[in-house]
Protein backbone atom coordinates (compact mmCIF):
# COMPACT_ATOMS: atom_id res chain seq x y z
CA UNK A 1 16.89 4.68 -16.47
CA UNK A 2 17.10 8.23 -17.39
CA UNK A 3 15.38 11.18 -15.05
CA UNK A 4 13.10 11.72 -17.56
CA UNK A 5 11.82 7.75 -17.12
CA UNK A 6 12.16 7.51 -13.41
CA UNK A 7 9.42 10.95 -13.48
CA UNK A 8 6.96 9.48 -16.31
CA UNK A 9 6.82 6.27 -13.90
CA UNK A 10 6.23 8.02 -11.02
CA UNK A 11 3.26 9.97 -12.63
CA UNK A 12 2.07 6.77 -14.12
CA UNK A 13 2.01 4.76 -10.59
CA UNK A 14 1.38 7.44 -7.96
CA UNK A 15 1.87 6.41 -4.81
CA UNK A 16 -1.84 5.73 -3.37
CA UNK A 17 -2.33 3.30 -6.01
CA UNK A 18 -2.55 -0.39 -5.69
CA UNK A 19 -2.78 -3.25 -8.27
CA UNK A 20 -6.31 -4.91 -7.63
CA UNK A 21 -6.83 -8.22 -9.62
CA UNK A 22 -3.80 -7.82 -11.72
CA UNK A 23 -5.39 -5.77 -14.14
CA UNK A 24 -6.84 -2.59 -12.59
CA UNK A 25 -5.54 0.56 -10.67
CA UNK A 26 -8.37 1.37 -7.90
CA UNK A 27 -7.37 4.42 -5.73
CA UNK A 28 -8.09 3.71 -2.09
CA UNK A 29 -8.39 6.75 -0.03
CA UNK A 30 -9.20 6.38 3.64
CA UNK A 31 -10.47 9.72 5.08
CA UNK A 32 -8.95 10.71 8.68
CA UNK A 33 -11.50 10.63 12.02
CA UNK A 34 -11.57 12.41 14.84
CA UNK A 35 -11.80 11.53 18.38
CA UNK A 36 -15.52 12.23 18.47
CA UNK A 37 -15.85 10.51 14.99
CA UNK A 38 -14.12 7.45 16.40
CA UNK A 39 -16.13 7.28 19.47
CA UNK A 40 -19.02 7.18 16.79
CA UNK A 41 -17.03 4.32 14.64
CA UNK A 42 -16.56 1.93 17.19
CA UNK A 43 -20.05 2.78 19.01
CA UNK A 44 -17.88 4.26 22.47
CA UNK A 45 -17.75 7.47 24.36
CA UNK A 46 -15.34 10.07 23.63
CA UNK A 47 -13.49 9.56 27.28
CA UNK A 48 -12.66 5.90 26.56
CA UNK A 49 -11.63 6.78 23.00
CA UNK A 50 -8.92 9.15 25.37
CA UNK A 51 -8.02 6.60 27.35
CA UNK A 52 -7.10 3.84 24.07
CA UNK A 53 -4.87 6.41 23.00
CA UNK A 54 -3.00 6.73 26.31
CA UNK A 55 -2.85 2.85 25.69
CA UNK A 56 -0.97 3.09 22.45
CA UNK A 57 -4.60 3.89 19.52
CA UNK A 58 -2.21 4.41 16.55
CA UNK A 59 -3.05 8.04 15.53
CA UNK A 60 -1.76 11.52 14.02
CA UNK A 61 -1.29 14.38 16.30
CA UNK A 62 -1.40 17.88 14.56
CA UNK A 63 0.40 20.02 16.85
CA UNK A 64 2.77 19.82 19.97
CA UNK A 65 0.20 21.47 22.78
CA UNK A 66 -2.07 20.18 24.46
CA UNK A 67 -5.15 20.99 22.36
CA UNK A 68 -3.12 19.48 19.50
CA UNK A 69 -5.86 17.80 17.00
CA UNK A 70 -5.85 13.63 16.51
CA UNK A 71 -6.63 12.31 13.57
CA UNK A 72 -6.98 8.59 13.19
CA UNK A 73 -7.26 6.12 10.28
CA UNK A 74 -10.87 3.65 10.24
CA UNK A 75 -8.08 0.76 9.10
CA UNK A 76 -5.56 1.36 11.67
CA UNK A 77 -8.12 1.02 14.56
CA UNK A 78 -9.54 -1.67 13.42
CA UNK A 79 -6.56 -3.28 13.10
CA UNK A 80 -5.49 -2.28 16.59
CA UNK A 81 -8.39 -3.15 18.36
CA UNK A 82 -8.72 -6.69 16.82
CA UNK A 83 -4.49 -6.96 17.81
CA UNK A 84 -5.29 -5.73 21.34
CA UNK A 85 -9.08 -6.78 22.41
CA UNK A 86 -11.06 -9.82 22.31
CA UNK A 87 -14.54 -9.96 21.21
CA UNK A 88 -16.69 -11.62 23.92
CA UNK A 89 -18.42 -14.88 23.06
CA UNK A 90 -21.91 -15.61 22.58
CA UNK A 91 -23.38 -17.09 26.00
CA UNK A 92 -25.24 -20.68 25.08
């Protein structure tokens, strides 16, 4: 495959892009949180939102000080809080 292939494939399939049904290209973005946005999300306060992340909340930290931003994906706590916590059963 010549370079000038390998680039007009990589223009034609972005990465980003998945194959939904076979047939069409859908572009699914997910747009980053922040702490206070995740608090919001998952119906929390901010503090515990603090302490999840000291427990291993899969985030992105902007920044190596202290007052570094987090930014968090809605699908990757989601998935970590169904991995990690149970949701309590209806009482009968």
């Amino acid at each position: 495959m010549s370079n000038i292939t390998r680039r007009q494939s990589r223009i034609a399939n972005p990465p980003g892009l998945r194959y939904i049904d076979g047939m069409r290209k859908i572009k699914q973005i997910e747009r980053f949180l922040s702490i206070d946005e995740v608090a919001e999300f998952i119906g929390i306060n901010r503090r515990t939102v603090e302490r999840l992340i000291q427990k291993g909340l899969p985030g992105y930290k902007l920044g190596e000080n202290k007052k570094a931003r987090r930014l968090f994906l809605p699908s990757e706590v989601q998935a970590w809080i169904k991995a990690n916590y149970r949701t309590p059963k209806p009482k009968k």
